[in-house]
Protein backbone atom coordinates (compact mmCIF):
# COMPACT_ATOMS: atom_id res chain seq x y z
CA UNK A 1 -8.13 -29.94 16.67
CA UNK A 2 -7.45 -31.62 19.88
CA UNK A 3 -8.03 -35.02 18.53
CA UNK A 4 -5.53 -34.72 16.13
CA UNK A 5 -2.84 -33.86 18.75
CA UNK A 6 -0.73 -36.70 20.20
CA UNK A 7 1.29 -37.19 23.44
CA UNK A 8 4.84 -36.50 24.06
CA UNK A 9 5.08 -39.95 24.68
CA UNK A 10 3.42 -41.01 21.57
CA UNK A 11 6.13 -39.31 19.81
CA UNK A 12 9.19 -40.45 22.10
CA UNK A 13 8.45 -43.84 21.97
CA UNK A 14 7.80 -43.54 17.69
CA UNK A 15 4.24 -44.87 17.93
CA UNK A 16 3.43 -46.21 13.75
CA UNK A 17 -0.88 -45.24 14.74
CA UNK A 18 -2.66 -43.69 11.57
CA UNK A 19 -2.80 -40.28 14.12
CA UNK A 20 0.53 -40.13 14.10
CA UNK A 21 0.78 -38.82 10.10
CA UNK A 22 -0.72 -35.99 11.13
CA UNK A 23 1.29 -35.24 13.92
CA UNK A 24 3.51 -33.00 12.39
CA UNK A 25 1.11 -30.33 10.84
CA UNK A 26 -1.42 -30.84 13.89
CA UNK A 27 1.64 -29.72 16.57
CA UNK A 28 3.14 -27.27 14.02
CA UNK A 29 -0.43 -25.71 13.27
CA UNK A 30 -0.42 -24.98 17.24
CA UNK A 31 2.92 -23.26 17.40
CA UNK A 32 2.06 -21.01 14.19
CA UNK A 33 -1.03 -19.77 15.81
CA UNK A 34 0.29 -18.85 18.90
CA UNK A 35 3.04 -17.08 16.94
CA UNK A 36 0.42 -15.53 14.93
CA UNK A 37 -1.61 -14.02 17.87
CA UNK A 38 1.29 -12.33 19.28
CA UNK A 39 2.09 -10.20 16.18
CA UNK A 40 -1.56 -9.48 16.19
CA UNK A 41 -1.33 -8.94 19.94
CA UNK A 42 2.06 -6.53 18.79
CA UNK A 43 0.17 -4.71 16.21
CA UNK A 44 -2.82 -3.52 18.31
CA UNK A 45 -0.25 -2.24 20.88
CA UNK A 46 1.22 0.20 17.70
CA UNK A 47 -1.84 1.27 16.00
CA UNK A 48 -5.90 0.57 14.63
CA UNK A 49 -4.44 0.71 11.43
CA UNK A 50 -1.44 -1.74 11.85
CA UNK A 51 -3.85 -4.38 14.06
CA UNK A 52 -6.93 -4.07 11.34
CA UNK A 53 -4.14 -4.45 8.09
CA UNK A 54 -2.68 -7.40 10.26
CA UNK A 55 -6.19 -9.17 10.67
CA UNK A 56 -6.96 -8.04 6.64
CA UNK A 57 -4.47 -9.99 5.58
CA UNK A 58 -4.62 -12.81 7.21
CA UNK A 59 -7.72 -13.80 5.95
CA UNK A 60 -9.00 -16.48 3.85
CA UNK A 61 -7.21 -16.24 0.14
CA UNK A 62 -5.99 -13.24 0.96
CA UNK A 63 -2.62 -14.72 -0.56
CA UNK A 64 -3.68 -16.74 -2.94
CA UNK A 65 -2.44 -14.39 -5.60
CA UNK A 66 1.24 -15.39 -4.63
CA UNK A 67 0.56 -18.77 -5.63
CA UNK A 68 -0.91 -17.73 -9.37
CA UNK A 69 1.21 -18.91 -12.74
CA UNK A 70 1.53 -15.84 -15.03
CA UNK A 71 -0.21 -18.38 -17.56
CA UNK A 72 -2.79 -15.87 -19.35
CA UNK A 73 -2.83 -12.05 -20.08
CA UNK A 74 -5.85 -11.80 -17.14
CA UNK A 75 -2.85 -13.37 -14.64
CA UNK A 76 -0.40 -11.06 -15.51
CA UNK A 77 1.03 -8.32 -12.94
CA UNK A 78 3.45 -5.82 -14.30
CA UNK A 79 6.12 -4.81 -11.72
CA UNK A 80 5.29 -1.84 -10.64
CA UNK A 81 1.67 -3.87 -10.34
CA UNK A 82 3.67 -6.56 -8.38
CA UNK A 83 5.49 -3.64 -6.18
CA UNK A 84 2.90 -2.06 -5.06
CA UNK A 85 0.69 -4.72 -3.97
CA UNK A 86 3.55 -6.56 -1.69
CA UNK A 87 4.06 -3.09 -0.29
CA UNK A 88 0.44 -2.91 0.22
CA UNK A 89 0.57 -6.15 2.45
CA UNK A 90 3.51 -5.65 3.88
CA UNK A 91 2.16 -2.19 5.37
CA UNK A 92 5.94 -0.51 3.58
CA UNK A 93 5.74 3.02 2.14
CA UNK A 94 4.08 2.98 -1.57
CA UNK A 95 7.36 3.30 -3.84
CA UNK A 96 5.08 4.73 -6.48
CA UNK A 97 3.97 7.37 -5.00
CA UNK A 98 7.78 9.21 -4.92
CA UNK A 99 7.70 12.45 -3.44
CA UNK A 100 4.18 13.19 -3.83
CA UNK A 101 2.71 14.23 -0.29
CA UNK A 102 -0.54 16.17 -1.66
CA UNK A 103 -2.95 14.84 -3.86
CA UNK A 104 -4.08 17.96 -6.15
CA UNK A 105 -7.52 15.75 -7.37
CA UNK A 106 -8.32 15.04 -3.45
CA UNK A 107 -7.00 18.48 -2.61
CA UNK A 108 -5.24 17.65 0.64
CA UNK A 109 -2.14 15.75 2.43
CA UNK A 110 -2.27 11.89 1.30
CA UNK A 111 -0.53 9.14 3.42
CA UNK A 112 2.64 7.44 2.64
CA UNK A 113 0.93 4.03 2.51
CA UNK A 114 -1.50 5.18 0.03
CA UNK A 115 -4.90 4.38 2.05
CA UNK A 116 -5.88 7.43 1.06
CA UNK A 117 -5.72 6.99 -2.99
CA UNK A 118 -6.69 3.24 -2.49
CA UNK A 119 -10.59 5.21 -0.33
CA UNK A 120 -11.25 7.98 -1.68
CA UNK A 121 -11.89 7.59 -5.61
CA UNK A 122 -14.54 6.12 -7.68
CA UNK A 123 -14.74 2.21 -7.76
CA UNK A 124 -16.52 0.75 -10.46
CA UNK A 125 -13.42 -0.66 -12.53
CA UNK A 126 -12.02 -2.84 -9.42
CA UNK A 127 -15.66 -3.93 -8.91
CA UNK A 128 -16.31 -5.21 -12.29
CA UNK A 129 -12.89 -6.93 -13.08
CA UNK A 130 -13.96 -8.93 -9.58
CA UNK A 131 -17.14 -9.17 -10.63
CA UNK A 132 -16.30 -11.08 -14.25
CA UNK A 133 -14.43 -13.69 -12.43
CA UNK A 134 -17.23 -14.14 -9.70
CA UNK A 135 -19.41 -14.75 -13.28
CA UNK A 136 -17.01 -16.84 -14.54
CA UNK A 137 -16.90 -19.02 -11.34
CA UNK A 138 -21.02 -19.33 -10.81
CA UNK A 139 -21.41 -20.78 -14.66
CA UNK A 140 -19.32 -23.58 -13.88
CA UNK A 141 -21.72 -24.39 -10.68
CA UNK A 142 -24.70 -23.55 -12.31
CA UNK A 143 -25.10 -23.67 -15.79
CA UNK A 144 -23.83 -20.95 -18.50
CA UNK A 145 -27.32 -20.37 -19.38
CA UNK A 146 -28.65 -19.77 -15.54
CA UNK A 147 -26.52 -17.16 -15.10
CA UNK A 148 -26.21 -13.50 -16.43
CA UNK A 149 -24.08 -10.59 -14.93
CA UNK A 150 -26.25 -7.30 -14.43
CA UNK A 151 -29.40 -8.23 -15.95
CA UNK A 152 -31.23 -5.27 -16.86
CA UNK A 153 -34.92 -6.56 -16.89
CA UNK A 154 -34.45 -7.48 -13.22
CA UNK A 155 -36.95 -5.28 -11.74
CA UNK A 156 -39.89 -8.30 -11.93
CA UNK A 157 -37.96 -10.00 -9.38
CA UNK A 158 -35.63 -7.48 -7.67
CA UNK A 159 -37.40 -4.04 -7.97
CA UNK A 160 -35.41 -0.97 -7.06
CA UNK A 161 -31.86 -2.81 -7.78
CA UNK A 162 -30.41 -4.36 -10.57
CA UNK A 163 -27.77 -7.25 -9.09
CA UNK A 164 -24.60 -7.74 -9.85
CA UNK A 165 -25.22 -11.53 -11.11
CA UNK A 166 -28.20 -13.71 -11.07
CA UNK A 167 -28.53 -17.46 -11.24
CA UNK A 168 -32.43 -18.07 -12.52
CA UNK A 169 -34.02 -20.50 -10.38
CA UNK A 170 -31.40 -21.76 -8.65
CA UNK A 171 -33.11 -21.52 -5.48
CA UNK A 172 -35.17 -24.09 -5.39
CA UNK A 173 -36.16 -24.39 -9.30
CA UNK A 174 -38.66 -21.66 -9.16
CA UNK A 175 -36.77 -18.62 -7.47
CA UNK A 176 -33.39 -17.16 -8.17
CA UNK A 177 -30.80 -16.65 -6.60
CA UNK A 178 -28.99 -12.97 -6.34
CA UNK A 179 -25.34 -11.59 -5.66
CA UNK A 180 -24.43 -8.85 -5.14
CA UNK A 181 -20.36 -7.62 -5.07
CA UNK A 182 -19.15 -5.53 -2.52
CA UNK A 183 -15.03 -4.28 -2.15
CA UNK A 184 -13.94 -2.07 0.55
CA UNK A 185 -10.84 -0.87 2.40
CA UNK A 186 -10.89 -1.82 6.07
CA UNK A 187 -8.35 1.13 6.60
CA UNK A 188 -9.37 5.11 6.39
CA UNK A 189 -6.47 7.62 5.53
CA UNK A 190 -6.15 8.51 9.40
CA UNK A 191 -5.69 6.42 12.40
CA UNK A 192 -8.88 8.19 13.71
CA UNK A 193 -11.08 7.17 10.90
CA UNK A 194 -9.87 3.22 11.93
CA UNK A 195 -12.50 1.63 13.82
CA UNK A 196 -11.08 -0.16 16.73
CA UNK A 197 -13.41 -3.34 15.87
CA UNK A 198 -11.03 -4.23 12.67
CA UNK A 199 -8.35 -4.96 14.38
CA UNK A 200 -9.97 -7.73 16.65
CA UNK A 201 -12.58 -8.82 14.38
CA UNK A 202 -12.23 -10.01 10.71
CA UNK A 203 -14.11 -8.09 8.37
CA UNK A 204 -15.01 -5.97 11.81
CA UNK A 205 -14.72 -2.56 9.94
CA UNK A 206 -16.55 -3.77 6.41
CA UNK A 207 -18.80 -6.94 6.62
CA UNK A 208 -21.56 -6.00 8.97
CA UNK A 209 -22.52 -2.42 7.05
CA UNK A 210 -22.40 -4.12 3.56
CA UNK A 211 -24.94 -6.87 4.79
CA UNK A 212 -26.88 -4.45 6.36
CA UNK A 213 -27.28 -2.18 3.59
CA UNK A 214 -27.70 -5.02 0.99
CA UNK A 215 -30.07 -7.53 3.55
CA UNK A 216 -31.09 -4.59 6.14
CA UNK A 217 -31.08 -5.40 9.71
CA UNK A 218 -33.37 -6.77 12.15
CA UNK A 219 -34.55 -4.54 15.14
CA UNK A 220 -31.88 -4.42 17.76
CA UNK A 221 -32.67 -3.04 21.56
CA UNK A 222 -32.94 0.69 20.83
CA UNK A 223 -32.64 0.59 17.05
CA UNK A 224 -35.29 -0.29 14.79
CA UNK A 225 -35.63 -2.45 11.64
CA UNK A 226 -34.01 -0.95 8.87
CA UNK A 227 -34.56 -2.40 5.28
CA UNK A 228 -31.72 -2.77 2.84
CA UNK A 229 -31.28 -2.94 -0.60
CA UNK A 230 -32.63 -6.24 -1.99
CA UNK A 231 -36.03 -5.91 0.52
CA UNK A 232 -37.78 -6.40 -2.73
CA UNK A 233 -36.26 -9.24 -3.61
CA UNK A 234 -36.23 -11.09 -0.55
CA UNK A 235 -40.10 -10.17 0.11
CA UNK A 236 -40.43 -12.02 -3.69
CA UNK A 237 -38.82 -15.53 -2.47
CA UNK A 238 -35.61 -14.71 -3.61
CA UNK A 239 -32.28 -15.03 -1.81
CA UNK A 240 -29.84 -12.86 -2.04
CA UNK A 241 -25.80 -13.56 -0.95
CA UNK A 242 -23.48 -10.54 -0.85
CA UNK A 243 -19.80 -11.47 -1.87
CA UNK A 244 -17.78 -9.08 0.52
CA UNK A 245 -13.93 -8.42 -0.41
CA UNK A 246 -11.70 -6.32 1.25
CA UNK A 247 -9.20 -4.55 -0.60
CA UNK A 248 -6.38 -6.72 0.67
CA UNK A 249 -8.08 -9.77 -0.97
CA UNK A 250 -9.81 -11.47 1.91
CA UNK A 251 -12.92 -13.51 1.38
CA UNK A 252 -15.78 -12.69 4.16
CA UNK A 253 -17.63 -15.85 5.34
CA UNK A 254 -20.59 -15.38 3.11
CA UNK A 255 -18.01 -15.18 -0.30
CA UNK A 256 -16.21 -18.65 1.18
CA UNK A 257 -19.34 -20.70 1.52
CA UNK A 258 -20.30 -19.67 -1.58
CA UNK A 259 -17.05 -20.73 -3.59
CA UNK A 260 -17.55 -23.97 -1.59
CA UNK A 261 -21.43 -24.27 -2.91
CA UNK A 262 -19.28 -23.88 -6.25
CA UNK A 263 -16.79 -26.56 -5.73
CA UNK A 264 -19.30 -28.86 -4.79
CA UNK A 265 -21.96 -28.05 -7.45
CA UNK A 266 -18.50 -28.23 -9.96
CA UNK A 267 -16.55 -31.23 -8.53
CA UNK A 268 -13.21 -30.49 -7.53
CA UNK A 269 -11.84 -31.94 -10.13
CA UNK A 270 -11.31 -28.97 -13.87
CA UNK A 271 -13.67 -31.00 -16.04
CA UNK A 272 -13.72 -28.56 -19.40
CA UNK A 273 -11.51 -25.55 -16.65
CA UNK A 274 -8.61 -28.12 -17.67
CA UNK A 275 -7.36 -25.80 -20.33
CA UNK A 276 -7.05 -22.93 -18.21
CA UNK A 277 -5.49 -24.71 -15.23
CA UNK A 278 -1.72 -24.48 -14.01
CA UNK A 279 1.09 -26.54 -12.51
CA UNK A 280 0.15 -24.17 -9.44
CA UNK A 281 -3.84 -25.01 -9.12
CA UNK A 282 -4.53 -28.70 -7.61
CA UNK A 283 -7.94 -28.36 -8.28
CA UNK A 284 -11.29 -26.52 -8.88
CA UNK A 285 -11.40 -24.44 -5.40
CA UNK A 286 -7.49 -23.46 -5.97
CA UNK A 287 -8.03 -22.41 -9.66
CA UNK A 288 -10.57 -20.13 -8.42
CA UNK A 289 -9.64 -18.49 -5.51
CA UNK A 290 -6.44 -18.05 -7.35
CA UNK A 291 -8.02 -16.03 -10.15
CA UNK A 292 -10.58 -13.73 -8.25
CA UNK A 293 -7.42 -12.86 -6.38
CA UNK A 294 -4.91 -11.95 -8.90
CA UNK A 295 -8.00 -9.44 -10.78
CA UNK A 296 -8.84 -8.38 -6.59
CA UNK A 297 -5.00 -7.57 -6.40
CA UNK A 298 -4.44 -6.26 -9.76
CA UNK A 299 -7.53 -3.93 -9.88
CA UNK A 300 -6.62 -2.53 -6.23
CA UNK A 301 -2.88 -1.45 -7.24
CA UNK A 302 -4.75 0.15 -10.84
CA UNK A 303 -6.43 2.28 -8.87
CA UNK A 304 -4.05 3.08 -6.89
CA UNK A 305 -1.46 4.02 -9.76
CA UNK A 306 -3.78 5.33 -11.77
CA UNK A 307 -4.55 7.74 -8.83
CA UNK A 308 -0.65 8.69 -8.39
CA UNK A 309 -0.33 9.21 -12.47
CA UNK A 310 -3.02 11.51 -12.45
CA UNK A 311 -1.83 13.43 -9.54
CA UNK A 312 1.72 13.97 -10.43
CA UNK A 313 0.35 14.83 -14.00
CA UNK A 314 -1.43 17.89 -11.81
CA UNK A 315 1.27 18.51 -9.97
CA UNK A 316 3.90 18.85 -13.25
CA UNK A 317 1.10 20.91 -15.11
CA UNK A 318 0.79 23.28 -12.00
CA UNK A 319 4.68 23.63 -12.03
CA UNK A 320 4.78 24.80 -15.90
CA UNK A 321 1.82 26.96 -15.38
């Protein structure tokens, strides 16, 4: 922010102002951007796929993982876990994945950086170990009792959908509020199958076709209206927030107002969260972020493994057949 910035001769001549103990992380802050926008200026030059996995993981809590204490089973990464998920975001050939160039179950060539086995299976475990923690983080803010994961008797209020987690009357005391959880890869298997718009937007190749199919989309020039998935719902007084991930852990806009709503709602301070706390959260917001990363993370490199053991399991049956 410019008015945190202070002159050169502010700093020559030592100036004691209250601006000044800022000075330090306001200049820094300036020189770490710049620096960042040329390696995202240097990745676009190589490839989509290297300029949309640059902009992935840079954004917010896409780290926070790195910052998590071991503390609890849930927390826990094993080390081929650990492995494959730096490799991940540090865009380095998947270690796990050997020698094994063909995936038997996908029945064609798979890439060395394993976009490939992270796209094209089914999803539902990664979703729901996300999910539980997303739960876990909305009946702090609201109320254990407001709020149930996958209600099944939803269709009074949300017809056609049942949604991923509901706080009852939240809205306004009479209407509820509905989430839905959405986790996707910003990267296909082939630099074709990149759209451009990833690497110069965040969330350019995920956010906009998640909201649209679970919010629709208002008429636009040539294109018409198109209803989405919670029309329903929305048409009943509801209002409905999707919580959009991408696979490299980065919260979407809509998924970091909401864990602000949280924080607020909560206090920062852990309250009864005390007991679950580490050394390594300063407070309600940290704790959070920390843990919907580490089960992000962790059920992104399951798949992924999981994928590879099945595969060479294919591959060694096919050689003793």
């Amino acid at each position: 922010k410019s008015d945190e910035l202070v002159s050169i001769d502010d700093v020559a001549e030592g100036a004691q102002e209250p601006r000044m103990l800022k000075a330090q992380r306001a200049l820094t802050a300036g020189i770490h951007h710049r620096r960042w926008l040329d390696l995202a200026n240097d990745a676009r030059l190589h490839s989509r796929r290297a300029a949309a996995h640059f902009l992935s993981v840079s954004q917010p809590h896409a780290g926070a993982f790195l910052s998590a204490i071991p503390s609890s089973p849930d927390m826990r990464l094993s080390s081929d876990e650990f492995a494959l998920i730096l490799q991940r975001r540090l865009a380095l050939p998947v270690s796990a994945q050997s020698n094994l160039t063909y995936s038997p179950s996908l029945r064609r060539p798979i890439d060395p950086l394993a976009d490939s086995l992270q796209n094209d299976h089914e999803h539902g475990c990664r979703h729901n170990k996300v999910l539980r923690k997303w739960v876990n983080v909305l009946k702090s803010a609201f109320g254990a009792a407001a709020v149930r994961m996958e209600p099944k008797a939803s269709a009074v209020y949300s017809p056609g959908v049942i949604p991923d987690c509901v706080a009852f009357k939240a809205k306004d005391g009479k209407h509820h509020r509905l989430f839905e959880l959405k986790i996707s890869s910003p990267l296909s298997a082939g630099e074709a199958g990149t759209a451009e718009i990833g690497g110069r937007a965040a969330f350019g190749n995920t956010e906009s076709q998640h909201k649209s199919d679970v919010l629709g989309r208002p008429a636009s020039g040539d294109d018409p209206a198109t209803l989405g998935a919670y029309s329903g719902a929305l048409t009943r007084g509801h209002s409905v927030t999707p919580i959009i991930h991408e696979s490299f852990g980065g919260f979407a806009p809509d998924a970091c107002k909401l864990l602000d709503e949280c924080v607020k709602k909560h206090g920062k301070r852990f309250g009864s969260d005390s007991e679950v706390a580490t050394w390594a959260t300063r407070n309600f917001r940290a704790m959070c972020a920390q843990r919907i990363s580490v089960a992000l993370h962790l059920a992104c490199a399951a798949e992924i493994l999981g994928n590879i053991e099945r595969d060479v399991a294919l591959v060694n049956k096919q050689a003793e057949a």
